[in-house]
Protein backbone atom coordinates (compact mmCIF):
# COMPACT_ATOMS: atom_id res chain seq x y z
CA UNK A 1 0.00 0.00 0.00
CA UNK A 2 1.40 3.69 -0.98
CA UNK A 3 1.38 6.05 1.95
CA UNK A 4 -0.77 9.31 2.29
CA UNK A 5 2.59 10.82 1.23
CA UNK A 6 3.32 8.76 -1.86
CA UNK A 7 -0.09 9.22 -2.99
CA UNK A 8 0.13 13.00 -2.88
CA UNK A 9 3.27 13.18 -4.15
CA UNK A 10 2.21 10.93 -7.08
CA UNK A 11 -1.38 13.19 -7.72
CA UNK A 12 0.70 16.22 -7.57
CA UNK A 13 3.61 15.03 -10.04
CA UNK A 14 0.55 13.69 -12.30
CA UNK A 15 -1.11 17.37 -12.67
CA UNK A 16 1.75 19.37 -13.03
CA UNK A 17 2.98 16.28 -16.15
CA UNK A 18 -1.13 16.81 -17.29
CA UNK A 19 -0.14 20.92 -16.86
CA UNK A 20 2.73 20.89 -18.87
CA UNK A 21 1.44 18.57 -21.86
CA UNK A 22 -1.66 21.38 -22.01
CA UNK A 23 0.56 23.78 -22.81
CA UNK A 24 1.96 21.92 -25.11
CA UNK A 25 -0.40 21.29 -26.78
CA UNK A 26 -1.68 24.97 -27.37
CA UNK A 27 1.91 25.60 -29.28
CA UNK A 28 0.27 22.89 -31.36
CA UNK A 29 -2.85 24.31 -31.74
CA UNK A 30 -1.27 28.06 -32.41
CA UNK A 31 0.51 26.74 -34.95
CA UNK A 32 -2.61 25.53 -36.54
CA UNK A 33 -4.61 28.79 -36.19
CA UNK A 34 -1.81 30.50 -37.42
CA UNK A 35 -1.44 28.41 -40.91
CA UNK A 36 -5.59 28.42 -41.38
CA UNK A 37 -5.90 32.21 -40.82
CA UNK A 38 -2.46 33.81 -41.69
CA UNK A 39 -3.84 35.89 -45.01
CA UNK A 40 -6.17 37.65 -41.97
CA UNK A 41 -3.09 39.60 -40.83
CA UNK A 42 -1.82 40.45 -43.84
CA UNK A 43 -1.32 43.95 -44.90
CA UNK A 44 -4.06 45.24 -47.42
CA UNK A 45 -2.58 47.81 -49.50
CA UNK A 46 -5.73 49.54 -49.66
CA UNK A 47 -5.38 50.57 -46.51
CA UNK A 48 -1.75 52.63 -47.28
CA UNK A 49 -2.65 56.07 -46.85
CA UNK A 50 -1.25 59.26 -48.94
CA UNK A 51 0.40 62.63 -47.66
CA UNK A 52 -1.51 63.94 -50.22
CA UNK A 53 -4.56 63.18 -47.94
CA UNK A 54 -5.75 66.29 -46.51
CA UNK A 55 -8.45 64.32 -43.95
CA UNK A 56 -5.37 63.02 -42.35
CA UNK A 57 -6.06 62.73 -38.33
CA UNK A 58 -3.89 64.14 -35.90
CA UNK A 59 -1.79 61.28 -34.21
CA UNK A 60 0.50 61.41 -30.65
CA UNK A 61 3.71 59.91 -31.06
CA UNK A 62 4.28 59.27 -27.06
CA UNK A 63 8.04 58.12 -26.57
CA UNK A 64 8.48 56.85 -22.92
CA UNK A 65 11.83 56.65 -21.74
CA UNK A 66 13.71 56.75 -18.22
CA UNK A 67 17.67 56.97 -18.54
CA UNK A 68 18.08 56.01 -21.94
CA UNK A 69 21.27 58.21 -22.70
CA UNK A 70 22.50 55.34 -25.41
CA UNK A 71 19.44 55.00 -28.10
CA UNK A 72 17.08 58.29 -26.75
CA UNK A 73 19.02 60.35 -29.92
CA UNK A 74 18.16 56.82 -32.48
CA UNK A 75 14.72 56.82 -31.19
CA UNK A 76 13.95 60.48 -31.33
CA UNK A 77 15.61 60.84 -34.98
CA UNK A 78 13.01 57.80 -36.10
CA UNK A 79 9.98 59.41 -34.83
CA UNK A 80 11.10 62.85 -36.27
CA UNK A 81 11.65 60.79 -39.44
CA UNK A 82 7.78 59.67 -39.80
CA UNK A 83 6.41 60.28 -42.98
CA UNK A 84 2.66 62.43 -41.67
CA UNK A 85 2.35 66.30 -42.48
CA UNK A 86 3.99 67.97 -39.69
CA UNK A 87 0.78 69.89 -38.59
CA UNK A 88 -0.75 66.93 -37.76
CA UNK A 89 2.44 64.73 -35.97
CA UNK A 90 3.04 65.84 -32.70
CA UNK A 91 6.20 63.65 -30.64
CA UNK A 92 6.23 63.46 -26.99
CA UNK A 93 9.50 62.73 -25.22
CA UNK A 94 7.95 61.32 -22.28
CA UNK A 95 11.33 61.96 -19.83
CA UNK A 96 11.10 59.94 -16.28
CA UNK A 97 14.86 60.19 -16.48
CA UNK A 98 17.15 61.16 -13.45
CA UNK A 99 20.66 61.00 -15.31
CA UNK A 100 22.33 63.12 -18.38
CA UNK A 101 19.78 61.62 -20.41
CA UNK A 102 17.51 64.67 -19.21
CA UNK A 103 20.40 67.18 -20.86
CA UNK A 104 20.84 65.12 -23.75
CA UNK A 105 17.10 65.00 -24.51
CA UNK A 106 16.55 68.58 -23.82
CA UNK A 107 19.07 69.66 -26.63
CA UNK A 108 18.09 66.82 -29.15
CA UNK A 109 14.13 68.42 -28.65
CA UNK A 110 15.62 72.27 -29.47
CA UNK A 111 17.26 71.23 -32.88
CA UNK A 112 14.45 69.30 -34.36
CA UNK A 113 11.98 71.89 -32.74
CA UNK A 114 14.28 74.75 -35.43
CA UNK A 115 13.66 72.27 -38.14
CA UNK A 116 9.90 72.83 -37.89
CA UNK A 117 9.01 69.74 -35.94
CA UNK A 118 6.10 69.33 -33.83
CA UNK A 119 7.78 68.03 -30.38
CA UNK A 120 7.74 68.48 -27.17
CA UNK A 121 9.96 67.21 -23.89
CA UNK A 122 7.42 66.45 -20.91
CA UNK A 123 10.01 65.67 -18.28
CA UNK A 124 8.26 64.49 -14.74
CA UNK A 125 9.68 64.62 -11.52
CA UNK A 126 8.74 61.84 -10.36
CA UNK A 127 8.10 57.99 -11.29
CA UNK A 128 4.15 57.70 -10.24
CA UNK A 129 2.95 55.02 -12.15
CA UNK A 130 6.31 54.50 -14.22
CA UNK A 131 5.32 54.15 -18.18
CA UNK A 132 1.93 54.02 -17.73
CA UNK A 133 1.71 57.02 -15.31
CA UNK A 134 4.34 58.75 -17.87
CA UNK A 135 1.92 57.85 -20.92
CA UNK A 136 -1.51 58.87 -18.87
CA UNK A 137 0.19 62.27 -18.38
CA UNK A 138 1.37 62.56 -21.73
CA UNK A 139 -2.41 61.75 -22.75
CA UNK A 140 -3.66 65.14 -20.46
CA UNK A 141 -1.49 66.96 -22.88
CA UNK A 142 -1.80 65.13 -26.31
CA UNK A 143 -4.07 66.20 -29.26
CA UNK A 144 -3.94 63.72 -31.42
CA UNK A 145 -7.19 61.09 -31.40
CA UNK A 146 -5.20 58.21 -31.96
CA UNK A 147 -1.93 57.56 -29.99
CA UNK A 148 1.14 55.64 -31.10
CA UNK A 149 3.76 54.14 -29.15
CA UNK A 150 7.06 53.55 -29.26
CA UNK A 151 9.81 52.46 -26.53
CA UNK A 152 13.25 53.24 -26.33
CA UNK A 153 15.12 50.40 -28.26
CA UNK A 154 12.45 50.93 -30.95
CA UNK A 155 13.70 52.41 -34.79
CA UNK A 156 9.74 52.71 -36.71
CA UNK A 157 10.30 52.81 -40.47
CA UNK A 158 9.32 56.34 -42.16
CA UNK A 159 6.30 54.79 -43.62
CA UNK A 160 4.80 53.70 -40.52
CA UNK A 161 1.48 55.42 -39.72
CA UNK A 162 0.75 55.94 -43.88
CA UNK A 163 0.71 51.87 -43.40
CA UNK A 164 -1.02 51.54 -40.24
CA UNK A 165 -4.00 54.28 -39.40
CA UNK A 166 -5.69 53.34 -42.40
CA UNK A 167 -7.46 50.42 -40.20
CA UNK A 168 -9.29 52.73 -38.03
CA UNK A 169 -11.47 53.45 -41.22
CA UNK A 170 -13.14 50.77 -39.20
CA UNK A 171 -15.19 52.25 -35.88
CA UNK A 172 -15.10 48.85 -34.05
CA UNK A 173 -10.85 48.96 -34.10
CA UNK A 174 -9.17 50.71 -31.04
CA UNK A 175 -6.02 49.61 -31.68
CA UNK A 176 -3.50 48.09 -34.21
CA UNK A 177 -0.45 46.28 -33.48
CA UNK A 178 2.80 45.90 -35.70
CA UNK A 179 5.65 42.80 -35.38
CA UNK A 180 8.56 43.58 -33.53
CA UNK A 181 11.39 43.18 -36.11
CA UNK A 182 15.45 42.79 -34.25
CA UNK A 183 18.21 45.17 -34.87
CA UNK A 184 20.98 42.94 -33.28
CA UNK A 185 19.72 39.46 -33.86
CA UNK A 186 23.16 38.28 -34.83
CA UNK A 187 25.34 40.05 -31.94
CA UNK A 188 25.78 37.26 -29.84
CA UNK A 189 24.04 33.79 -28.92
CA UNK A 190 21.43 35.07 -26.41
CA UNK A 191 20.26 37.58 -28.62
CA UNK A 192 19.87 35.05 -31.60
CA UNK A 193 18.27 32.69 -29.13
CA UNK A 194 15.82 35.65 -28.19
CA UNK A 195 14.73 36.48 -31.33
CA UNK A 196 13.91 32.87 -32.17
CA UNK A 197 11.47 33.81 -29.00
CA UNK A 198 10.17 36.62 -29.89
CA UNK A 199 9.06 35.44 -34.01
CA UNK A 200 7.38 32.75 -31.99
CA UNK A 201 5.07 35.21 -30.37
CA UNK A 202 4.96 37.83 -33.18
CA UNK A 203 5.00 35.62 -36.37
CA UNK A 204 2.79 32.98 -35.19
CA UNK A 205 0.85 33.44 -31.97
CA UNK A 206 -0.58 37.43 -33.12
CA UNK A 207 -1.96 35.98 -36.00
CA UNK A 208 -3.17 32.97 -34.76
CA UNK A 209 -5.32 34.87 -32.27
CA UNK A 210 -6.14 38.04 -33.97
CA UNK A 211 -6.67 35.75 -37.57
CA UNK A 212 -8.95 33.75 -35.78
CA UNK A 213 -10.96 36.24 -33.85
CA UNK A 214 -9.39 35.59 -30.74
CA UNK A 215 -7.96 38.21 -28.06
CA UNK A 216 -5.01 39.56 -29.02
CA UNK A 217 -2.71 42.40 -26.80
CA UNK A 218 -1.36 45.18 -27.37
CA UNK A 219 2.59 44.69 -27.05
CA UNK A 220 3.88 48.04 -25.48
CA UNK A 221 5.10 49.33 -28.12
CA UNK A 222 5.13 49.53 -31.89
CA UNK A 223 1.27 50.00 -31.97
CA UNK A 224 -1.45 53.08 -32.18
CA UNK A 225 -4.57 53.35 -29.91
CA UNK A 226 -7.43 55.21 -30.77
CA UNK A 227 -7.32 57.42 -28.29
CA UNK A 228 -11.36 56.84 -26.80
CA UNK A 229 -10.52 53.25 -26.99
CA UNK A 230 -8.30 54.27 -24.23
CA UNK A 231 -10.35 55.92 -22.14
CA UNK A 232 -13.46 54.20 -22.91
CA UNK A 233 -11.20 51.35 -21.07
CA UNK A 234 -10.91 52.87 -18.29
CA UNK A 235 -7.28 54.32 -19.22
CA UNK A 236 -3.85 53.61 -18.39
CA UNK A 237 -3.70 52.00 -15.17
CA UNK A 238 -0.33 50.98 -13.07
CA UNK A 239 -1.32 48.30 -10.57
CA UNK A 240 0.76 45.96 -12.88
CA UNK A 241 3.86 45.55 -14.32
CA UNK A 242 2.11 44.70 -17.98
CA UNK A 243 0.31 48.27 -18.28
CA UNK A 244 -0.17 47.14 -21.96
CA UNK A 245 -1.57 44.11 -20.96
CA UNK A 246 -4.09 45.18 -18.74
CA UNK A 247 -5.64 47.75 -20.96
CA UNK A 248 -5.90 45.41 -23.79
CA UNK A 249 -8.15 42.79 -22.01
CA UNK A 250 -9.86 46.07 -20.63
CA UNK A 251 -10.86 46.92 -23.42
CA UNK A 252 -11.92 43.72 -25.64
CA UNK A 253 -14.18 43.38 -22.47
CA UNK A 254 -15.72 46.56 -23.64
CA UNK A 255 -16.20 45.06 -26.95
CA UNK A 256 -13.41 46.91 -28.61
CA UNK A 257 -11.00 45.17 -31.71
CA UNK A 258 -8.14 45.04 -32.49
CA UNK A 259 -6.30 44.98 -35.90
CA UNK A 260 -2.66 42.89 -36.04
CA UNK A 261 -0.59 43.50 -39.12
CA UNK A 262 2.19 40.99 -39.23
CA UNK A 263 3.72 42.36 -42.80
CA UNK A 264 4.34 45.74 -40.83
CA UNK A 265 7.93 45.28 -39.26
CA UNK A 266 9.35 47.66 -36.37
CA UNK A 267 12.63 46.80 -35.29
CA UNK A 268 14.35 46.97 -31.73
CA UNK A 269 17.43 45.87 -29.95
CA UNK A 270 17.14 42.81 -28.08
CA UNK A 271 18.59 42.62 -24.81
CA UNK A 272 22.40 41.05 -25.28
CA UNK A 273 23.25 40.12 -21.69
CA UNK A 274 21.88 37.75 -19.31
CA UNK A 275 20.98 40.22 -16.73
CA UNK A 276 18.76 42.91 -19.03
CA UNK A 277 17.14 39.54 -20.66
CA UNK A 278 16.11 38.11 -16.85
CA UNK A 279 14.96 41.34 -16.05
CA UNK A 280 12.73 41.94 -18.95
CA UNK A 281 11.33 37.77 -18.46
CA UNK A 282 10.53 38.76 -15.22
CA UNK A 283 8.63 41.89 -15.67
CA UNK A 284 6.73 40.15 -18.09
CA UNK A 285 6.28 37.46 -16.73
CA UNK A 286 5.01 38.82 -13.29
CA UNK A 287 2.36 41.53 -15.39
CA UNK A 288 0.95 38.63 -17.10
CA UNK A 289 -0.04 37.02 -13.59
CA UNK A 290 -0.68 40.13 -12.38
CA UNK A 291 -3.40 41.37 -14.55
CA UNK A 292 -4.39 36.94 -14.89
CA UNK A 293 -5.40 37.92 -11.36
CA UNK A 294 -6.89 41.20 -11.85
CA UNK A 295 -8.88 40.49 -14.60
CA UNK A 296 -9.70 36.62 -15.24
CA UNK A 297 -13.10 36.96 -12.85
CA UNK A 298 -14.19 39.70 -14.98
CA UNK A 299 -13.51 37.39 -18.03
CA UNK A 300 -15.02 34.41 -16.30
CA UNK A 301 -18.47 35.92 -15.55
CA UNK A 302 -18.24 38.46 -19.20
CA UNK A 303 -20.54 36.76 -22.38
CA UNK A 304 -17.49 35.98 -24.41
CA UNK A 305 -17.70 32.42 -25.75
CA UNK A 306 -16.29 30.19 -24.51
CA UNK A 307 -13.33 29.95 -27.30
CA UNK A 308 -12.38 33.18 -26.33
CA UNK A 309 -12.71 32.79 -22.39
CA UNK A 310 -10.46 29.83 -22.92
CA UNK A 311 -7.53 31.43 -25.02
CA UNK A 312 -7.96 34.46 -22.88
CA UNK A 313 -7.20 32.80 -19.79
CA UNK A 314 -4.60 31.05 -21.23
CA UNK A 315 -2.74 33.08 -22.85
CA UNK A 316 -2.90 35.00 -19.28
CA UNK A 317 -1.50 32.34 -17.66
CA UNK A 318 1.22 30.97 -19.60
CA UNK A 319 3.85 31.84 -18.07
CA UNK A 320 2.79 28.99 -15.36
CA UNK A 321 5.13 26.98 -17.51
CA UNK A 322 8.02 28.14 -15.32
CA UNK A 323 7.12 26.71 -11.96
CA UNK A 324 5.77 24.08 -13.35
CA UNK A 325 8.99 23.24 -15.09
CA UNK A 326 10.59 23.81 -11.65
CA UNK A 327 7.88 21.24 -9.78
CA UNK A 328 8.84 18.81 -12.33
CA UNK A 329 12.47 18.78 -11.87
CA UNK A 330 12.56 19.18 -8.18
CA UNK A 331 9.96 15.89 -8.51
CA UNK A 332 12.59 13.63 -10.13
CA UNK A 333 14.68 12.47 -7.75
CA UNK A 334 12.04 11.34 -5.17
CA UNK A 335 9.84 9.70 -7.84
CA UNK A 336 13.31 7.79 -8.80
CA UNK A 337 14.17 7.01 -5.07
CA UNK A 338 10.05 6.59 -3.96
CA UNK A 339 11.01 2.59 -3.96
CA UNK A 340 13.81 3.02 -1.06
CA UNK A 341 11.82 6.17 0.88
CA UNK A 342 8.11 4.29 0.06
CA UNK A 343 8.68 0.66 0.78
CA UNK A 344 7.59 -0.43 -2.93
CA UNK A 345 9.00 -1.15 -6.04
CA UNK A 346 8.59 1.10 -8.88
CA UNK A 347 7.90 -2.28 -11.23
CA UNK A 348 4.80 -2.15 -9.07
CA UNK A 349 3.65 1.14 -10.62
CA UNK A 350 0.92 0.37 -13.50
CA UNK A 351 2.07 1.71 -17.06
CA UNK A 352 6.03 2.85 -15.45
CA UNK A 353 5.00 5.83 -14.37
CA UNK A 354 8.72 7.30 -15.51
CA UNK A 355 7.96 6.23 -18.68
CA UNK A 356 4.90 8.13 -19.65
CA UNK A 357 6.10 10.99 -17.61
CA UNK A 358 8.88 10.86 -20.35
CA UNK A 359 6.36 10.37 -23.19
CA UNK A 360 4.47 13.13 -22.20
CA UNK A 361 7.25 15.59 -21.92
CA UNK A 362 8.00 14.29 -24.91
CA UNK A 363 4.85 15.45 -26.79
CA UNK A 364 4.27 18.14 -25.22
CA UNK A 365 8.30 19.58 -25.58
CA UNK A 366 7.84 19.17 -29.43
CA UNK A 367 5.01 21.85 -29.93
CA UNK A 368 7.23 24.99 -28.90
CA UNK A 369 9.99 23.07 -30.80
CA UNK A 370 7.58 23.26 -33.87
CA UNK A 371 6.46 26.28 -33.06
CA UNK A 372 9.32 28.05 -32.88
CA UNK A 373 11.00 26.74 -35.69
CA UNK A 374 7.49 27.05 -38.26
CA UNK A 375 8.12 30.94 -37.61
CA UNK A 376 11.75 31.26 -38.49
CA UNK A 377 10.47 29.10 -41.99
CA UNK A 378 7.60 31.77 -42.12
CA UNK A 379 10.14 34.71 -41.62
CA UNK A 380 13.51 33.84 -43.13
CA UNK A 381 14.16 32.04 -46.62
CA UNK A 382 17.41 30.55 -45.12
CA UNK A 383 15.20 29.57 -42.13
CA UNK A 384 16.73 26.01 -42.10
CA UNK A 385 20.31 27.62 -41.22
CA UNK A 386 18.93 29.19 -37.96
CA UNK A 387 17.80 26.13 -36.13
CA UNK A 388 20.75 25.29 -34.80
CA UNK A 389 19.81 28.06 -32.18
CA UNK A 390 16.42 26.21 -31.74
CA UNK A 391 18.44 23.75 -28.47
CA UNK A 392 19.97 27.26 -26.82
CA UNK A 393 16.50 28.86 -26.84
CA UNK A 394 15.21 25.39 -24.75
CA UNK A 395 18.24 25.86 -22.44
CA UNK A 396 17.82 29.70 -21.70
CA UNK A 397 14.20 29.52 -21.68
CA UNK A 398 14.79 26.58 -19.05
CA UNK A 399 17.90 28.28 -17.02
CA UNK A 400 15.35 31.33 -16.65
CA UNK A 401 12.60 29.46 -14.62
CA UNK A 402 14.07 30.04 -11.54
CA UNK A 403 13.52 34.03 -12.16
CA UNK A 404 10.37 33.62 -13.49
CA UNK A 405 9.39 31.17 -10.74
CA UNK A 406 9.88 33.96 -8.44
CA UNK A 407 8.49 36.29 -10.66
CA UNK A 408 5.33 34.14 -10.86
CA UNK A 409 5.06 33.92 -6.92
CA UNK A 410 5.07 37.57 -6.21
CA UNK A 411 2.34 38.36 -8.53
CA UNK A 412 -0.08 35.72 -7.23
CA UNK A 413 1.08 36.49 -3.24
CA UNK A 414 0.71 40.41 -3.89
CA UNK A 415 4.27 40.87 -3.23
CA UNK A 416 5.08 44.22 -4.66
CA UNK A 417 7.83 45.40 -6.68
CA UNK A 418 9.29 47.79 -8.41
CA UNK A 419 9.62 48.38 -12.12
CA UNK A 420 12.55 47.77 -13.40
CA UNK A 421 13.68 49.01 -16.74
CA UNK A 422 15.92 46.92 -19.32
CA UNK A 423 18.99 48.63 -20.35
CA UNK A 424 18.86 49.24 -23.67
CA UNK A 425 22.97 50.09 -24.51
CA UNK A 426 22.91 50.68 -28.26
CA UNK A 427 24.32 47.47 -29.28
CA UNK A 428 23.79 46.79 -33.16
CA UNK A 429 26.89 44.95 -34.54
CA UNK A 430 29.04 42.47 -33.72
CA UNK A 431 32.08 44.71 -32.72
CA UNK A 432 29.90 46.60 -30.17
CA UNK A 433 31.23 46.56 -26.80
CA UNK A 434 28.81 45.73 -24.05
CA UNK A 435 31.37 46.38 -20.98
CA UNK A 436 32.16 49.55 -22.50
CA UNK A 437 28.22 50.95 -22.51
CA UNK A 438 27.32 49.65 -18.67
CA UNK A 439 28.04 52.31 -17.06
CA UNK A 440 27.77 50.82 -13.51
CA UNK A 441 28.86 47.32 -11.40
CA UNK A 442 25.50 44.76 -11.96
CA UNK A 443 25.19 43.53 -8.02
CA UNK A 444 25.20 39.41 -8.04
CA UNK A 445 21.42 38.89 -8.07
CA UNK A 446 21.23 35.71 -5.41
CA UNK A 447 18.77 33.81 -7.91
CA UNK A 448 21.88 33.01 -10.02
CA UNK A 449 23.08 30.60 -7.25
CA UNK A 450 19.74 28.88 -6.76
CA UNK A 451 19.96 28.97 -10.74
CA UNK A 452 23.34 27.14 -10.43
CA UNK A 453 22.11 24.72 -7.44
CA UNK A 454 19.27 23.47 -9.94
CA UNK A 455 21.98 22.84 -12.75
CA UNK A 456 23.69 20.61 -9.96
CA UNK A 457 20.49 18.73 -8.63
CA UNK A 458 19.94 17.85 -12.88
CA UNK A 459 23.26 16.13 -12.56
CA UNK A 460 22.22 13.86 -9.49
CA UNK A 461 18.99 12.94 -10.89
CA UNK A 462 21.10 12.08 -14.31
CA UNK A 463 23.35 9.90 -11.57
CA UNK A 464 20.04 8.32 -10.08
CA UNK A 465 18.75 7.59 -13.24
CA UNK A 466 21.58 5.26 -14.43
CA UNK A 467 21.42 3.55 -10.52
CA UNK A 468 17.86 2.81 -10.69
CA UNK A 469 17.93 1.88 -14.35
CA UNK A 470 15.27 4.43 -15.70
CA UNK A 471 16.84 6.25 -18.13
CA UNK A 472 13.89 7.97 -19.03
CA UNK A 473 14.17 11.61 -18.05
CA UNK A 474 18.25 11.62 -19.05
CA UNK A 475 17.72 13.41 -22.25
CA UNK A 476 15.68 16.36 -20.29
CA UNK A 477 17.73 16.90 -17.32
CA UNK A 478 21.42 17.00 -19.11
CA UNK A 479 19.23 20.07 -21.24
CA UNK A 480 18.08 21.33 -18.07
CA UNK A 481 21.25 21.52 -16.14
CA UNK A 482 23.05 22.74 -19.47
CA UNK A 483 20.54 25.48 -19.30
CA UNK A 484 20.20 26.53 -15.66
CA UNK A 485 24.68 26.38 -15.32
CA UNK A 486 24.86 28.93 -18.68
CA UNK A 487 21.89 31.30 -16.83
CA UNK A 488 23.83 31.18 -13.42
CA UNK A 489 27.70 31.64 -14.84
CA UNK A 490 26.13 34.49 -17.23
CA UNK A 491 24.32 36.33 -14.62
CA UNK A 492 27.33 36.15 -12.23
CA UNK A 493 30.24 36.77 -15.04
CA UNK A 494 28.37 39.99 -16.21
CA UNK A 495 28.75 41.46 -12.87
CA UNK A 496 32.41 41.36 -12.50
CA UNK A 497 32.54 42.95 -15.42
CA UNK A 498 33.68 46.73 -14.49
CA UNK A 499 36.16 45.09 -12.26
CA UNK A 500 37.84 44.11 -15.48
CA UNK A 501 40.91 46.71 -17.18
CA UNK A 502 40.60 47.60 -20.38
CA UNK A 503 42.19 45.62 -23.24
CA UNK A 504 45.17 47.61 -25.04
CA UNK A 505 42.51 47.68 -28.22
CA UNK A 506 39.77 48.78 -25.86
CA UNK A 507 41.95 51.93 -25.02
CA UNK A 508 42.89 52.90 -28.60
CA UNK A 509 39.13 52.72 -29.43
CA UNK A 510 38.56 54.81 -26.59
CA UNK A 511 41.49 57.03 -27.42
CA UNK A 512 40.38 57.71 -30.85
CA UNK A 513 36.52 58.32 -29.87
């Protein structure tokens, strides 16, 4: 007979398996959506607009920033580059900033203001709210009806509005969202691991939901509101860490649509150290709980169907995949030891439980596999080339778990925190330095050793599983450990960083700057 214990242990190591697979299987069924209803998000050319247009609207470009001295001047120079009539463009630098960035911005709004440019520099003295109290005050002073977005690391073509407000000849739209594009996807291996990440999301789950009439958000950035979309939603509200996120359920609950356009490309720097990259994950991933939290009773009880109740509250929730990644491995080694601590053999165990454990990780680990790669074949003609990235994305996206673990806990326990921004440091080709640009010592975040400790407790249940003869979970755990060692040694290594001297070459570049 199994013990109370065992019995638990067993029904709890069953649901989170059962969690996992479903999650799974929605990469599957993404992937689906997304080939049935692709030509839904494409661009329709009748929509392009003409400067010749003299009905044009007025549109808010709202820039948000806080200490972005190294891309403010890139960012500023693309928005001042938009091809609108200048009457009807107005830019606001939305400055939270406490550093030279507040100079810097300051002169770079004078010179474009002499070249007849419609801009203005709302600094604020303090952080209320963060970006979403920064783009409600910019709001109180914009005149445009419609409102587009762009963050810091952001570069929007010239044609970008004459391609996208052509979609609001539609009433029922309040918003429409562009796909990120990557300015550094090639600098180093965790930003070409990222951006295999980030395709997945923009490529194939955008269209999948907004294709198929599903809820779609609004990403942050790289997107326009109509402006009483906004406020019919109640406006921009900061009891989250996903401001973007929030007001985009808000408002589908208020029956408002949205318009995804994945043929519309903005590019932006990805993140190239370990450090910026955890700290984005775990903004993002503790928003998404936090407004799953907020909102999924008023989804629950609203008259959506049930399709889109269902995608709604998953997509909400997805992040769950982290602790339930970290369940699973922390799981092993007592399942694999239950015979010595339980008094029974595991032979005694109907179907080896091990074994379909292993089969469905198995199915279920294939779908963002799948996923993943279908979007770099959608995006890139030499997509083929790029999959050898595919296994680093796995290991990162598993090394990271222990962030977003904590991440995930803090949002459902109310723990507060605050927001924390992710550096952006200008970094767009290869022979950019990144020690050069961080401008001060990263403090050894204390995750990175738990991070490390779960690379090491991989390895025993590796050991384990050749003693007990189950070699089932071997392939997933040397991934795992792979993973969580390369988040740990990153996270630490980057820190020690300032506390290296410069090379001889690093001082001749310097010398010559």
């Amino acid at each position: 007979m199994l013990t109370f214990l065992s019995i638990s242990f067993l029904v709890l190591y069953g649901f989170d398996i059962v969690m996992l697979f479903y999650f799974g299987l929605h990469t599957y069924l993404m992937v689906f959506l997304y080939s049935r209803y692709k030509e839904n998000c494409a661009e329709d050319e009748s929509k392009i607009l003409s400067l010749k247009d003299k009905n044009l609207p007025v549109v808010t470009v709202q820039l948000p920033i806080f200490n972005e001295f190294y891309v403010v001047d890139r960012l500023i120079e693309s928005a001042c580059h938009l091809q609108y009539p200048a009457k009807k463009l107005q830019i606001q630098v939305l400055d939270d900033s406490t550093d030279e960035t507040i100079e810097k911005v300051a002169g770079l709004v004078a010179q474009y203001k002499k070249k007849g440019i419609w801009i203005e520099h709302v600094h604020r003295a303090n952080r209320k709210g963060h970006k979403a109290g920064a783009l409600d005050e910019g709001m109180a002073k914009a005149k445009g009806d419609y409102i587009a977005i762009f963050d810091a690391d952001f570069t929007p073509e010239p044609d970008f509005l004459l391609r996208t407000m052509g979609y609001f000849d539609d009433e029922s739209i309040g918003m429409v969202q562009t796909r990120w594009g990557h300015i550094n996807e090639t600098y180093n291996i965790l930003t070409k691991a990222q951006s295999f990440g980030i395709d997945g999301h923009f490529m194939i789950e955008q269209v999948a939901r907004n294709g198929s009439n599903l809820w779609m958000n609004f990403n942050g950035t790289a997107g326009i509101w109509r402006r009483s979309c906004i406020e019919d939603a109640g406006g921009w509200e900061h009891d989250t860490l996903t401001e973007d996120f929030d007001l985009s359920y808000r408002a589908e609950l208020k029956g408002w649509k949205f318009r995804y356009i994945k043929d519309v490309v903005c590019k932006a720097e990805i993140p190239a150290t370990m450090n910026a990259y955890k700290a984005q994950q775990f903004r993002w991933c503790k928003g998404s709980i936090q407004t799953a939290v907020k909102l999924l009773p008023r989804i629950w009880k609203s008259n959506e169907s049930w399709k889109i109740k269902g995608e709604a509250i998953t997509h909400l929730i997805n992040y769950s995949v982290h602790p339930l990644m970290i369940i699973n491995i922390l799981l092993t080694a007592p399942l694999l030891l239950m015979e010595y601590w339980a008094g029974f053999k595991m032979e005694d165990l109907p179907m080896e439980i091990l074994f379909g454990s292993a089969a469905f990780l198995s199915i279920g680990s294939m779908g963002p596999v799948i996923f993943y790669a279908y979007s770099q074949r959608e995006i890139h003609k030499n997509w083929k080339s790029k999959l050898i990235y595919l296994p680093v994305l796995v290991m990162i996206g598993t090394g990271i778990a222990v962030m977003n673990t904590y991440a995930w806990m803090e949002a459902v326990f109310g723990i507060q925190s605050g927001f924390k921004r992710t550096p952006k440091l200008r970094i767009e080709k290869e022979g950019d330095s990144l020690q050069d640009k961080i401008k001060y010592v990263v403090p050894v975040d204390y995750r990175a050793f738990l991070e490390f400790f779960m690379g090491a407790y991989c390895l025993f249940c590796i050991y384990l599983s050749f003693m007990v003869g189950k070699p089932y979970m071997i392939g997933f755990m040397v991934l795992y450990s792979i993973g969580f060692f390369y988040v740990a040694y990153l996270s630490v290594a980057e820190s020690f960083w300032k506390f290296k001297p410069a090379t001889k070459a690093e001082k001749e570049l310097r010398a010559v700057a």
